[in-house]
PDB file of N, CA and C in Angstrom:
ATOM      1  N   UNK A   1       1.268  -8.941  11.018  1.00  0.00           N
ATOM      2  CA  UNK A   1       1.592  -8.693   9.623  1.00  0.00           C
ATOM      3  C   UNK A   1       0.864  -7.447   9.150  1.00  0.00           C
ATOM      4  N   UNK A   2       1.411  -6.724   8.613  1.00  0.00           N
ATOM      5  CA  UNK A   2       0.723  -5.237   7.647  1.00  0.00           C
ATOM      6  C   UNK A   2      -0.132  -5.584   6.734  1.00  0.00           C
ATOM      7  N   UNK A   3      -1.361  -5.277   6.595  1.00  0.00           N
ATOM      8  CA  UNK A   3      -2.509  -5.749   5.911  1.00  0.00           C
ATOM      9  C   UNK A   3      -3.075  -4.630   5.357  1.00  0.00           C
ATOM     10  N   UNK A   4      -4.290  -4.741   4.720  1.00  0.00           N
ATOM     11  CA  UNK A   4      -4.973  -3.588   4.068  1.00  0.00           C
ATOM     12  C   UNK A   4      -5.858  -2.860   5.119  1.00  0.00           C
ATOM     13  N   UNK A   5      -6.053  -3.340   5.908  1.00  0.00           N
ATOM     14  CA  UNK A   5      -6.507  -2.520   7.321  1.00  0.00           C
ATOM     15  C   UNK A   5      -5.992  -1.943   8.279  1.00  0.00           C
ATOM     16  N   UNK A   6      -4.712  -2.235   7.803  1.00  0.00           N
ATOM     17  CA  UNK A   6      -3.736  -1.541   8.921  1.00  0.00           C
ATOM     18  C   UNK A   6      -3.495  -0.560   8.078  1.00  0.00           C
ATOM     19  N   UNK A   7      -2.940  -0.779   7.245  1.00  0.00           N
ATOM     20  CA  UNK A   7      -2.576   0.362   6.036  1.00  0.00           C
ATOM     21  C   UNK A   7      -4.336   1.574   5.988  1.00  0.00           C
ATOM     22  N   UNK A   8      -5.342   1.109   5.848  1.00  0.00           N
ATOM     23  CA  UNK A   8      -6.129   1.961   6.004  1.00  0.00           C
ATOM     24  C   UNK A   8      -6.649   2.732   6.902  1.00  0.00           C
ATOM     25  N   UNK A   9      -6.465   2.113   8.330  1.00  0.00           N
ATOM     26  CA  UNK A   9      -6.563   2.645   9.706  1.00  0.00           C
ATOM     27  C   UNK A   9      -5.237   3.911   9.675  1.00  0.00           C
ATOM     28  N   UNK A  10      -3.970   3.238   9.198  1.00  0.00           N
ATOM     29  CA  UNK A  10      -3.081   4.845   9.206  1.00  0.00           C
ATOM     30  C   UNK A  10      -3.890   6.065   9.032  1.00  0.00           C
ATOM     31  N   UNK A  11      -4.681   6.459   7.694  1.00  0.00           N
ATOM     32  CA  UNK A  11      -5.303   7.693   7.370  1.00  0.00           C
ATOM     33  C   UNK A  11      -6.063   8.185   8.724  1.00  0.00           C
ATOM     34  N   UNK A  12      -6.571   7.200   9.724  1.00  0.00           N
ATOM     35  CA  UNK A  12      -7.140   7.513  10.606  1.00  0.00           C
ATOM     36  C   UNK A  12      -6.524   7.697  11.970  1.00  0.00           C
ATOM     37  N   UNK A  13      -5.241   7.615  11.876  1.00  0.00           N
ATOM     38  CA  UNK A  13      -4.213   7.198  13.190  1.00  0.00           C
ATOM     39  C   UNK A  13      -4.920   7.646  14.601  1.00  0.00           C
ATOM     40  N   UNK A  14      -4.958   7.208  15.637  1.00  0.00           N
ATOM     41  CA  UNK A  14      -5.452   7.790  16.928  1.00  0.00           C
ATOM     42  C   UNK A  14      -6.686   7.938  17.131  1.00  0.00           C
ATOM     43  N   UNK A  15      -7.587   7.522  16.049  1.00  0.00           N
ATOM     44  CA  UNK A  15      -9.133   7.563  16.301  1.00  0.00           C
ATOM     45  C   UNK A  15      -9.976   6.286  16.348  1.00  0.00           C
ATOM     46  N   UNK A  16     -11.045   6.199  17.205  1.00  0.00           N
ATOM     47  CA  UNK A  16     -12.110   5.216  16.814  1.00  0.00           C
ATOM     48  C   UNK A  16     -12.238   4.668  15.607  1.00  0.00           C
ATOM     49  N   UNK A  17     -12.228   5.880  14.677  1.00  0.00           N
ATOM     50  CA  UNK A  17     -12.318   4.953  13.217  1.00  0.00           C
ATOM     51  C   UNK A  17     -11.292   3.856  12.594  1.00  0.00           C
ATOM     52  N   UNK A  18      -9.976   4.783  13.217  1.00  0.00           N
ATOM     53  CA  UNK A  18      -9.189   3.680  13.143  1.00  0.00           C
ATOM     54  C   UNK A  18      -8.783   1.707  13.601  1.00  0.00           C
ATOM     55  N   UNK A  19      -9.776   1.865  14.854  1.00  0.00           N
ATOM     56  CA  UNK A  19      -9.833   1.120  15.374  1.00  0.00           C
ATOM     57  C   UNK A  19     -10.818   0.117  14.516  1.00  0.00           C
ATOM     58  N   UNK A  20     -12.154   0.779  14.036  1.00  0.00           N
ATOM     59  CA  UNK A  20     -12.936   0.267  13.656  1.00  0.00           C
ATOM     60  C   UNK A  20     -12.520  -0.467  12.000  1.00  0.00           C
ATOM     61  N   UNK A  21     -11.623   0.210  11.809  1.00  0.00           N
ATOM     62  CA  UNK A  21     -10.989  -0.312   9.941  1.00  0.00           C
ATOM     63  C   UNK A  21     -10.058  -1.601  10.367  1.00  0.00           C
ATOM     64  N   UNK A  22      -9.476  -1.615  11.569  1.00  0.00           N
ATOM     65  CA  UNK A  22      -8.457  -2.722  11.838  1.00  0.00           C
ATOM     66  C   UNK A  22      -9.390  -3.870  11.937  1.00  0.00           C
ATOM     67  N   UNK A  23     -10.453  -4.261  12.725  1.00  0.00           N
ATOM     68  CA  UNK A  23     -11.105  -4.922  13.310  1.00  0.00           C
ATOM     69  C   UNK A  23     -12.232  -5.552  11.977  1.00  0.00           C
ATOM     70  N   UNK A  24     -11.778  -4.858  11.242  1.00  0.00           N
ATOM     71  CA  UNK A  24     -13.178  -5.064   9.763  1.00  0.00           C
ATOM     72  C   UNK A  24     -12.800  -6.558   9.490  1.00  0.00           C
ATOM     73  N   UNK A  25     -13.630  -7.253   9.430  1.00  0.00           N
ATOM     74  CA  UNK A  25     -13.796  -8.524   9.250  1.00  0.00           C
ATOM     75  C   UNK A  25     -12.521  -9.219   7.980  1.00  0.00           C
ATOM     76  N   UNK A  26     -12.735  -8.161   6.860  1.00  0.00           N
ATOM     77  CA  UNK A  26     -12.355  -8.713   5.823  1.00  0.00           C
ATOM     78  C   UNK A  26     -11.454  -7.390   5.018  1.00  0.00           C
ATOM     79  N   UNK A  27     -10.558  -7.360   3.954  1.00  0.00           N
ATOM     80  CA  UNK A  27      -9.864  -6.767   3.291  1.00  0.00           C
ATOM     81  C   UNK A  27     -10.706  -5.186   3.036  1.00  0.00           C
ATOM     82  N   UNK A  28     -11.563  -5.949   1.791  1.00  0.00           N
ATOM     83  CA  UNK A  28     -12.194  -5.773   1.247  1.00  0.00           C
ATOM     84  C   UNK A  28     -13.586  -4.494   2.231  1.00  0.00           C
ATOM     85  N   UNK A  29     -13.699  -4.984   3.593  1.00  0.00           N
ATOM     86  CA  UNK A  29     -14.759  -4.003   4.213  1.00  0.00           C
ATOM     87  C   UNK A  29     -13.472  -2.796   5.066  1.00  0.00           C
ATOM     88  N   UNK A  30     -12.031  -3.441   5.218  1.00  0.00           N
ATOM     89  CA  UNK A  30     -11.414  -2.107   5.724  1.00  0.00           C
ATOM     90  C   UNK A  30     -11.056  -1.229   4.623  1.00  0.00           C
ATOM     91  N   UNK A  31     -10.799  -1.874   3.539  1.00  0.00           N
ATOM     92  CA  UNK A  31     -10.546  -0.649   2.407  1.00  0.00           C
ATOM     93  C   UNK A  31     -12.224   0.488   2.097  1.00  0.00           C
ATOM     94  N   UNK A  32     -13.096  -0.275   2.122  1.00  0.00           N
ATOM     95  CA  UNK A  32     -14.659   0.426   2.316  1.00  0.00           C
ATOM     96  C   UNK A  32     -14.491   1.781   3.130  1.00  0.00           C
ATOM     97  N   UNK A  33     -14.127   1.186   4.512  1.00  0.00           N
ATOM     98  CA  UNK A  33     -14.067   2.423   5.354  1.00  0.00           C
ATOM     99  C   UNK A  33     -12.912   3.218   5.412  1.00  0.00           C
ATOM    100  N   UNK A  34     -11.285   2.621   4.626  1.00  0.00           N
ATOM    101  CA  UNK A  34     -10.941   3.744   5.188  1.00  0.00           C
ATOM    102  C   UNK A  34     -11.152   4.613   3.510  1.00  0.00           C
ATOM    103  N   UNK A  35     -11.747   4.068   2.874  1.00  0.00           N
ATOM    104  CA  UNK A  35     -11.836   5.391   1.752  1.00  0.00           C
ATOM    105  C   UNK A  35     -13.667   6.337   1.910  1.00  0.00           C
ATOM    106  N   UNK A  36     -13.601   6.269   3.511  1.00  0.00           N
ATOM    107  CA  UNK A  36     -15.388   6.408   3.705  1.00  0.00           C
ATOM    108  C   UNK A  36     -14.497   7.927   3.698  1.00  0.00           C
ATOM    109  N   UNK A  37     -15.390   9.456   3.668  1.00  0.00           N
ATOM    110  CA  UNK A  37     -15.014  10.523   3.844  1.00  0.00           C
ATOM    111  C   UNK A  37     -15.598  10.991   5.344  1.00  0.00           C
ATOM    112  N   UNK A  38     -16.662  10.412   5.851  1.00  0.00           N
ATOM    113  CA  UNK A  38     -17.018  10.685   6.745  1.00  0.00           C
ATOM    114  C   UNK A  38     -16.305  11.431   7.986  1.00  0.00           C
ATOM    115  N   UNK A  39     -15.539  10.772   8.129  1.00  0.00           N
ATOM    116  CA  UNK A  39     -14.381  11.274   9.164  1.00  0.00           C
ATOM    117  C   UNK A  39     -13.415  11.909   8.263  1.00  0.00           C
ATOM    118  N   UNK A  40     -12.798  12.431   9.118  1.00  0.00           N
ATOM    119  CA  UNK A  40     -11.268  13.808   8.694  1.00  0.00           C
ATOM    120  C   UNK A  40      -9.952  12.864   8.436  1.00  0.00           C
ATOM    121  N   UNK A  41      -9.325  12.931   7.373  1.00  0.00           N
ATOM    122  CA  UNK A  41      -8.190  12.248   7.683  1.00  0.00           C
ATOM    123  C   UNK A  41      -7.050  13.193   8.521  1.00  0.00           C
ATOM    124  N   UNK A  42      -6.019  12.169   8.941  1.00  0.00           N
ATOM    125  CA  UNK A  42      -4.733  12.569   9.733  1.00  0.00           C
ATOM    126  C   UNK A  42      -4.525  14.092   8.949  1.00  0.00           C
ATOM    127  N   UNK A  43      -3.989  15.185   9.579  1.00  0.00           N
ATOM    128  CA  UNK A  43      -3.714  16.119   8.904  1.00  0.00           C
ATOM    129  C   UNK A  43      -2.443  16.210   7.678  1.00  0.00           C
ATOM    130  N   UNK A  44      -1.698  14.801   8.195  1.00  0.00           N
ATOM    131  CA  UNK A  44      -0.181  14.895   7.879  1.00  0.00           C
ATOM    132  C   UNK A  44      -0.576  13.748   6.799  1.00  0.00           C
ATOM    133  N   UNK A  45      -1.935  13.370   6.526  1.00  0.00           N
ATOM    134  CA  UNK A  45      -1.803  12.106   5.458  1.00  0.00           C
ATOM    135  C   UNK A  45      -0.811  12.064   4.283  1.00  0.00           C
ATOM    136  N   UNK A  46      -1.058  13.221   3.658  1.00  0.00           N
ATOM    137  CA  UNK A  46      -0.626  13.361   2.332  1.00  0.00           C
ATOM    138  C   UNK A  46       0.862  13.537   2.443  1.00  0.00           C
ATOM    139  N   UNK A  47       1.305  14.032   3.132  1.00  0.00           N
ATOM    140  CA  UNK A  47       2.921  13.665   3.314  1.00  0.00           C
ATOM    141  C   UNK A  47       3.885  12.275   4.274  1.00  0.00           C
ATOM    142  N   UNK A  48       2.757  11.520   5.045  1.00  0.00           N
ATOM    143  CA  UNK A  48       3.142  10.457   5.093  1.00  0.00           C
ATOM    144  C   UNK A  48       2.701   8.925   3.854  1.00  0.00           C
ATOM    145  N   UNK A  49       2.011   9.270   3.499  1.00  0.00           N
ATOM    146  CA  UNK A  49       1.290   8.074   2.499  1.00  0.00           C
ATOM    147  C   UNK A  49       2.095   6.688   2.408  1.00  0.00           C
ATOM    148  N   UNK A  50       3.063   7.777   1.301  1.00  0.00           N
ATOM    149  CA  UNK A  50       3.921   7.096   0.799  1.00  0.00           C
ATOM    150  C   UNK A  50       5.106   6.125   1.714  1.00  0.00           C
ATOM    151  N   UNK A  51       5.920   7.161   3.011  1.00  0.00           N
ATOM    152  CA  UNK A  51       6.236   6.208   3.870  1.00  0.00           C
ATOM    153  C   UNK A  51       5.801   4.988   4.597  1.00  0.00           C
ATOM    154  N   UNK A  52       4.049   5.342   4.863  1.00  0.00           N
ATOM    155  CA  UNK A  52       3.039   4.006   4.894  1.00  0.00           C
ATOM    156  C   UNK A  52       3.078   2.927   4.063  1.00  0.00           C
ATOM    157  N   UNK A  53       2.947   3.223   3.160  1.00  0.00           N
ATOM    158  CA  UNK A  53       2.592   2.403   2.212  1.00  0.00           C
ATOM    159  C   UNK A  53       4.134   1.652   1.579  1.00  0.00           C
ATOM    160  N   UNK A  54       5.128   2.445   2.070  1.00  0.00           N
ATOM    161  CA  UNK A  54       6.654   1.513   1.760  1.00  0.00           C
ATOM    162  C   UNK A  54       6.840   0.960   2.553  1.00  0.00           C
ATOM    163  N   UNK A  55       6.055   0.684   4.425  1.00  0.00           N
ATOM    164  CA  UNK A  55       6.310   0.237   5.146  1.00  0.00           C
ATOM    165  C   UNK A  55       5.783  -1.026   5.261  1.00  0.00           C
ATOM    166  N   UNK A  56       3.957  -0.830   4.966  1.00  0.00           N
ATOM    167  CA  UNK A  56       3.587  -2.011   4.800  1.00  0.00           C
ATOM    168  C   UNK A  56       3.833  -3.033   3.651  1.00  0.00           C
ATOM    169  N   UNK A  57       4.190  -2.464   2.651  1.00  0.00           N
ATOM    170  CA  UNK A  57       4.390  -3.558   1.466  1.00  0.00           C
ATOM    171  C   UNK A  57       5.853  -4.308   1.804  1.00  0.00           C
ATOM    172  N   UNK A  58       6.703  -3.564   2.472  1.00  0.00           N
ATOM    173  CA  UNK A  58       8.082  -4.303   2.900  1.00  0.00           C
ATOM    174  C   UNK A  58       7.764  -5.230   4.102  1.00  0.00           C
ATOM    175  N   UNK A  59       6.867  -4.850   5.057  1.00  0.00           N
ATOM    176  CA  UNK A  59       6.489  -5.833   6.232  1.00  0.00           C
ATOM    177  C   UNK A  59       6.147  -7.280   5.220  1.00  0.00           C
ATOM    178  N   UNK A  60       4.989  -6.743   3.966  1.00  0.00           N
ATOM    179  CA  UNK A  60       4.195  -7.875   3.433  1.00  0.00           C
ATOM    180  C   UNK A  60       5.332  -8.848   3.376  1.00  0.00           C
ATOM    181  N   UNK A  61       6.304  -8.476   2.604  1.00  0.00           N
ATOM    182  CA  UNK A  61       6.821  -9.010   1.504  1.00  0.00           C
ATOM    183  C   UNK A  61       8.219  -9.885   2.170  1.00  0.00           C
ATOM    184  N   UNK A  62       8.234  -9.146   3.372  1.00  0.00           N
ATOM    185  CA  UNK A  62       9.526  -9.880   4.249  1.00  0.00           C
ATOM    186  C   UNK A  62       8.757 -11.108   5.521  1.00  0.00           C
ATOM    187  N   UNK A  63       7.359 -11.087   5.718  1.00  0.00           N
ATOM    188  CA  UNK A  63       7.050 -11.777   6.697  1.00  0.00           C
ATOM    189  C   UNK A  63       5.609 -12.404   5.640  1.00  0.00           C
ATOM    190  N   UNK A  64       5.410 -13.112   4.409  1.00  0.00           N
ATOM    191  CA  UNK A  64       5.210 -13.901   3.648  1.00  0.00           C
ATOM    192  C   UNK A  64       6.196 -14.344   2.699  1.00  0.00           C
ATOM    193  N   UNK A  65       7.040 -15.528   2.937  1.00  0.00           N
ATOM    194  CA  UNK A  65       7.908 -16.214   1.661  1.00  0.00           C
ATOM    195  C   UNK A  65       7.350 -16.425   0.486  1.00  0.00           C
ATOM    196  N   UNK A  66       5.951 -16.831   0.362  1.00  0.00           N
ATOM    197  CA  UNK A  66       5.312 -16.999  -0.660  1.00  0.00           C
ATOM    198  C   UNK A  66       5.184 -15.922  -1.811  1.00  0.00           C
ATOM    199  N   UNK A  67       4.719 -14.670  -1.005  1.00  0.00           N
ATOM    200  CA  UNK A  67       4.882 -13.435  -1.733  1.00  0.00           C
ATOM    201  C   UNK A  67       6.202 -13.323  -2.147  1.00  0.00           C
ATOM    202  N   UNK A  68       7.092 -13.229  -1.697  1.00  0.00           N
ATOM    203  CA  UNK A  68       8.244 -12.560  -1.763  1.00  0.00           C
ATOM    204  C   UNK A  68       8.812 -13.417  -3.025  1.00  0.00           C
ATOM    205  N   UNK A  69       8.931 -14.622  -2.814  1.00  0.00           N
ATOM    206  CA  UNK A  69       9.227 -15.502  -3.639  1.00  0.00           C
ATOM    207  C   UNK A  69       8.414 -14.985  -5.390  1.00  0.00           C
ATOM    208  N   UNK A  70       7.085 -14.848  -5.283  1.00  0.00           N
ATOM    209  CA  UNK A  70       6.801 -14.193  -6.432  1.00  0.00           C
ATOM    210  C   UNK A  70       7.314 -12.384  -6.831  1.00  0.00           C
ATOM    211  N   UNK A  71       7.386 -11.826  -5.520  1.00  0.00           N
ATOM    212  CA  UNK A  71       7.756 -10.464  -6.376  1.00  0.00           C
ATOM    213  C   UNK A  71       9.140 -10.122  -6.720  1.00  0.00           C
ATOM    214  N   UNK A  72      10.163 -11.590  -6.082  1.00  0.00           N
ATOM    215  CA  UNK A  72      11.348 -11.488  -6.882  1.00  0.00           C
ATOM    216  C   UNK A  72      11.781 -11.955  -8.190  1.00  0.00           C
ATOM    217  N   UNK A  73      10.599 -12.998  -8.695  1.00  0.00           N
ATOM    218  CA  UNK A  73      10.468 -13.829  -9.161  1.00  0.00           C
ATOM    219  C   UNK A  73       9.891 -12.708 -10.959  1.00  0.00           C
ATOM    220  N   UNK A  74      10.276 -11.522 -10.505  1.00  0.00           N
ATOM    221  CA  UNK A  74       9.526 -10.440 -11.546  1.00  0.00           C
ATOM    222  C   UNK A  74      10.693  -9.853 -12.314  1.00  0.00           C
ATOM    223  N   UNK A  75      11.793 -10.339 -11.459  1.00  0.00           N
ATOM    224  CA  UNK A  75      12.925  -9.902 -11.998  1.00  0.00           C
ATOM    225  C   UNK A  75      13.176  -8.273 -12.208  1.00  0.00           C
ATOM    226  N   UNK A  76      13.171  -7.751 -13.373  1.00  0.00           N
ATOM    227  CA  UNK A  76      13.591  -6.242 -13.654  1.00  0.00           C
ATOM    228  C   UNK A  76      12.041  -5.922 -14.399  1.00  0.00           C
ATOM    229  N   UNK A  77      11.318  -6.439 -14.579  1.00  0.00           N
ATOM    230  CA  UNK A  77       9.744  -6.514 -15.004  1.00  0.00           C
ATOM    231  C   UNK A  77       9.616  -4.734 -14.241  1.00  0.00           C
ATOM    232  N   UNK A  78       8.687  -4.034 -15.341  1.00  0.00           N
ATOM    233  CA  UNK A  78       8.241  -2.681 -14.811  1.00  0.00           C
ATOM    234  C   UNK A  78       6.610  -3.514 -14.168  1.00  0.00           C
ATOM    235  N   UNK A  79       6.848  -3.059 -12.831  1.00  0.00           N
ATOM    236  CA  UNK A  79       5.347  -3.021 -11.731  1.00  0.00           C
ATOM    237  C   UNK A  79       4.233  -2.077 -12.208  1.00  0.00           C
ATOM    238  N   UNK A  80       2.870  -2.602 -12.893  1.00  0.00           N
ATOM    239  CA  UNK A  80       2.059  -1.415 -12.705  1.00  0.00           C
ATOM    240  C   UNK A  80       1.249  -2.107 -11.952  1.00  0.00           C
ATOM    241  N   UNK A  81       0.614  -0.946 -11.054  1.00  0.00           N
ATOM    242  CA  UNK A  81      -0.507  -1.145 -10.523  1.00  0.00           C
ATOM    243  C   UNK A  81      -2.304  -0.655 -11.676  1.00  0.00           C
ATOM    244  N   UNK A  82      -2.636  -1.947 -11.638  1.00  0.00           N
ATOM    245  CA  UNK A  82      -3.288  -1.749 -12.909  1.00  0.00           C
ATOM    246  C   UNK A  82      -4.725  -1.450 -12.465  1.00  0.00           C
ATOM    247  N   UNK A  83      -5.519  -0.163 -12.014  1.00  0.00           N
ATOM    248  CA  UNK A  83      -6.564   0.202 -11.773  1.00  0.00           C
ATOM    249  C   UNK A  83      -6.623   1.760 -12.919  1.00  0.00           C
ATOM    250  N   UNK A  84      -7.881   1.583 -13.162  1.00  0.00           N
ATOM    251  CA  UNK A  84      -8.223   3.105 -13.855  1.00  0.00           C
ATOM    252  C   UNK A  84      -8.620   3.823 -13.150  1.00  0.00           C
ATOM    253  N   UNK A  85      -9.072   3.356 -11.494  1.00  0.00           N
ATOM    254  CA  UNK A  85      -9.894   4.191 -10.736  1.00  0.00           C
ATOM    255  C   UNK A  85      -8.518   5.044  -9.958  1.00  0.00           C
ATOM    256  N   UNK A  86      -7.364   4.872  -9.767  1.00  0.00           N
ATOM    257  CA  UNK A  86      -6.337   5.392  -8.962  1.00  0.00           C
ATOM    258  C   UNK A  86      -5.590   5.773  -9.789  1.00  0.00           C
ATOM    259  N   UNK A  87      -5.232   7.375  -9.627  1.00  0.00           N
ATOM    260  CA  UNK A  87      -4.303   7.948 -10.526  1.00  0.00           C
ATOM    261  C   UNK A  87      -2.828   8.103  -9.729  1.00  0.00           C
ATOM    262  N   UNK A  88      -3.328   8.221  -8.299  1.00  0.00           N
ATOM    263  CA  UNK A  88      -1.839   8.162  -7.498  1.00  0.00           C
ATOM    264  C   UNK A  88      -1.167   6.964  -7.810  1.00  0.00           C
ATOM    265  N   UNK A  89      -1.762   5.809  -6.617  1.00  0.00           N
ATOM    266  CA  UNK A  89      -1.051   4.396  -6.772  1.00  0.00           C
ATOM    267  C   UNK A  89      -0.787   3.506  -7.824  1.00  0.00           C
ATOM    268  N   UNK A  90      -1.561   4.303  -9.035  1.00  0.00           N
ATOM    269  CA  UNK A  90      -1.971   3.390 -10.187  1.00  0.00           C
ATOM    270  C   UNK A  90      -1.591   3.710 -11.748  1.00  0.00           C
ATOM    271  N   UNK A  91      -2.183   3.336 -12.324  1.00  0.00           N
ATOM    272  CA  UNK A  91      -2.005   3.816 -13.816  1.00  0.00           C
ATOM    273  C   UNK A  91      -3.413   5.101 -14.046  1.00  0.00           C
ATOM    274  N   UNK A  92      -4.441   4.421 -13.634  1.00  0.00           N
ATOM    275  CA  UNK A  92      -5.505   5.798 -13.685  1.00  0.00           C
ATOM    276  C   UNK A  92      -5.940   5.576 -14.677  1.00  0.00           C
ATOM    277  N   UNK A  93      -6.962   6.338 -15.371  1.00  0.00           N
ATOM    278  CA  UNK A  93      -7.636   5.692 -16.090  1.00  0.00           C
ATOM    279  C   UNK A  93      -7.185   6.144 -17.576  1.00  0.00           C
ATOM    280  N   UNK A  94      -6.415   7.177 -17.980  1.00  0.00           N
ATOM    281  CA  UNK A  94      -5.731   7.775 -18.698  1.00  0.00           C
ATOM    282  C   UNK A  94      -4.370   6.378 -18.843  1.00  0.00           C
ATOM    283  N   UNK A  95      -3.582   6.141 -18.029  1.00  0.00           N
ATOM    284  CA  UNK A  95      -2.738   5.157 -18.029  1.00  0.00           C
ATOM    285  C   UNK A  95      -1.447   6.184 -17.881  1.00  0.00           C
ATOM    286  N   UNK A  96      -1.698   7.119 -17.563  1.00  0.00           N
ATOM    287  CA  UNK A  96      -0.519   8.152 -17.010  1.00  0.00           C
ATOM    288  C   UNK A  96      -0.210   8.847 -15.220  1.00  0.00           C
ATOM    289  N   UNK A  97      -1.388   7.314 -14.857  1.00  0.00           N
ATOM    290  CA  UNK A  97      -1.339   7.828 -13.413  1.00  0.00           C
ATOM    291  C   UNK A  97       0.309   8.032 -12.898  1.00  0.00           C
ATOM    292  N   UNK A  98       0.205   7.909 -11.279  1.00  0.00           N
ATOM    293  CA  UNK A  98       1.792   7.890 -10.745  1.00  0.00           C
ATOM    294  C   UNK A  98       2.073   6.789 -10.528  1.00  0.00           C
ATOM    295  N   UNK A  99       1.294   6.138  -9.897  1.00  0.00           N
ATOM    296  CA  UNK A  99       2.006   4.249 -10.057  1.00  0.00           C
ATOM    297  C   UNK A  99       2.345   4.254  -8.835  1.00  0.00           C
ATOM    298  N   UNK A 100       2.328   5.131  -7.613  1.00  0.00           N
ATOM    299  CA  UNK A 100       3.214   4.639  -6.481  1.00  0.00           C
ATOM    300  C   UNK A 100       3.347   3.426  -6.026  1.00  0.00           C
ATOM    301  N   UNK A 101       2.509   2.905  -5.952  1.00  0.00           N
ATOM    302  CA  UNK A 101       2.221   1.518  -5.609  1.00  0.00           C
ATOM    303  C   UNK A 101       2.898   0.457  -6.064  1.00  0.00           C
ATOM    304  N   UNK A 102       3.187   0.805  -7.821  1.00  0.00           N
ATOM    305  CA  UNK A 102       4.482  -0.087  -8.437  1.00  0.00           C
ATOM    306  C   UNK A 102       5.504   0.345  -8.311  1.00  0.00           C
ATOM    307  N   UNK A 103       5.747   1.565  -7.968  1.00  0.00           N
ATOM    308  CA  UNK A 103       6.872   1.955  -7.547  1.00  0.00           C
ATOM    309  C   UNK A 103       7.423   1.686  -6.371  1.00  0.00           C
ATOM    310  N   UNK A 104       6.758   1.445  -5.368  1.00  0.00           N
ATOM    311  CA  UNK A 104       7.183   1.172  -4.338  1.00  0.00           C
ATOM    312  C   UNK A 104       7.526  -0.641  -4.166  1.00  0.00           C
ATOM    313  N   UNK A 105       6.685  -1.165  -5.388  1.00  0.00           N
ATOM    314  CA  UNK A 105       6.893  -2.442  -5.253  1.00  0.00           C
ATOM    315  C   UNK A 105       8.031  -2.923  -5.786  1.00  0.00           C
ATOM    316  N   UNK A 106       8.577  -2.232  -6.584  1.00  0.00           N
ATOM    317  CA  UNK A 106       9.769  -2.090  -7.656  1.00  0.00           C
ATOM    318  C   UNK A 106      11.141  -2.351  -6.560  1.00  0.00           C
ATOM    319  N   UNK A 107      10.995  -0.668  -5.722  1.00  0.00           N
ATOM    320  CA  UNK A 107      11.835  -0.291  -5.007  1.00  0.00           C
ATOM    321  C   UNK A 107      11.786  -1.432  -4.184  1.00  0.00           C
ATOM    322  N   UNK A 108      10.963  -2.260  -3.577  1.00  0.00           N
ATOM    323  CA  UNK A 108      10.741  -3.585  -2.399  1.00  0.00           C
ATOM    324  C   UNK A 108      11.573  -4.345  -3.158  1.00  0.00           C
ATOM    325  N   UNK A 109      11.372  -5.236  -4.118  1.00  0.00           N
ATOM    326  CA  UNK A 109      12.006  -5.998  -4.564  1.00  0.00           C
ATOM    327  C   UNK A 109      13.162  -6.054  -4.785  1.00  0.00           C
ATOM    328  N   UNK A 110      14.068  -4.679  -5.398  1.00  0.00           N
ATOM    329  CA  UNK A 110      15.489  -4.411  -5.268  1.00  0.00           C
ATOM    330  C   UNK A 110      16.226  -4.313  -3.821  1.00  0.00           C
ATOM    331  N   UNK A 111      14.945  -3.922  -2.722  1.00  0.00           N
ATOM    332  CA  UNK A 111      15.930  -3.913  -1.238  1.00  0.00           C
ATOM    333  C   UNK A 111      15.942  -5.754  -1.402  1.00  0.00           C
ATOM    334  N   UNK A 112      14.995  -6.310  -1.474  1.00  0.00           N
ATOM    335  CA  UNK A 112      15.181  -7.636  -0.863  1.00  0.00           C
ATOM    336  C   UNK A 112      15.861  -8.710  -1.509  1.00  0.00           C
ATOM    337  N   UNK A 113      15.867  -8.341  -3.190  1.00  0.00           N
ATOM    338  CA  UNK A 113      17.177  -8.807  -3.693  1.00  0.00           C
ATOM    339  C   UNK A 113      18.649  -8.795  -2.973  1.00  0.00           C
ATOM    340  N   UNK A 114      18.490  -7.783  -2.591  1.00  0.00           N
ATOM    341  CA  UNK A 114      19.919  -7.038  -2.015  1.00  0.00           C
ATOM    342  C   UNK A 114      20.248  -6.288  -2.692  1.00  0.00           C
ATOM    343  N   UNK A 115      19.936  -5.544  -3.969  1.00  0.00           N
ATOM    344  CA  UNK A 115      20.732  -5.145  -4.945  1.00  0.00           C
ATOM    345  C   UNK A 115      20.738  -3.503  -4.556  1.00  0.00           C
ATOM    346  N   UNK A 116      20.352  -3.373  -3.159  1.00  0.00           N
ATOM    347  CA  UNK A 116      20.379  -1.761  -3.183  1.00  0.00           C
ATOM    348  C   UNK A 116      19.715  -1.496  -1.497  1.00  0.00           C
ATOM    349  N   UNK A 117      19.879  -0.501  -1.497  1.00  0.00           N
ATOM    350  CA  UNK A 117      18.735  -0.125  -0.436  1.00  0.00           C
ATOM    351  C   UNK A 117      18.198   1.004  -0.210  1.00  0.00           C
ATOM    352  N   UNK A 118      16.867   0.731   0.081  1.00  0.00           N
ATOM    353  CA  UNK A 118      15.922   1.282  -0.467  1.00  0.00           C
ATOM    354  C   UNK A 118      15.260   2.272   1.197  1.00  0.00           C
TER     355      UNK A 118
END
């Protein structure tokens, strides 16, 4: 299943570090490392992100019923991702971030409705 350590090991693709963010005990210690700067990210991060991050939230959301069951369950509801600290994935602290994160969750829910594809 696509987790927050897999998703964070991407930035690191092909390296030790990567290895080391998969293997992190808990959510919470792979998101630690992969937002550590220590190491270089992938050169191509910033133009894959977003395909990452539509990949794992569709893995989430198709191989947990439980989830899925709630993020259809949102109906036409606008998704924010509600952090002040993330202006990409989020609202940001302004509340004018980009939201990808609800956006992409948005876009998930309409593929798995069926109502489109995404």
């Amino acid at each position: 299943m696509a987790d927050l350590g897999t998703l964070q090991a991407q930035k690191f693709a092909g390296t030790a570090h990567a290895d080391r963010i998969r293997r992190a005990p808990s959510a919470v210690q792979a998101a630690e490392l992969g937002r550590t700067r220590s190491y270089p990210l992938r050169r191509d991060w910033e133009g894959v992100k977003d395909d990452v991050m539509r990949r794992a939230v569709y893995e989430k959301f198709t191989q947990n019923q439980e989830t899925r069951v709630i993020l259809l369950a949102t109906g036409q509801q606008e998704l924010v991702e509600d952090t002040t600290a993330d202006h990409y994935w989020g609202r940001g602290a302004t509340g004018m971030g980009k939201n990808m994160l609800g956006r992409i969750l948005m876009r998930t829910r309409t593929r798995l409705a069926g109502n489109g594809k995404v």
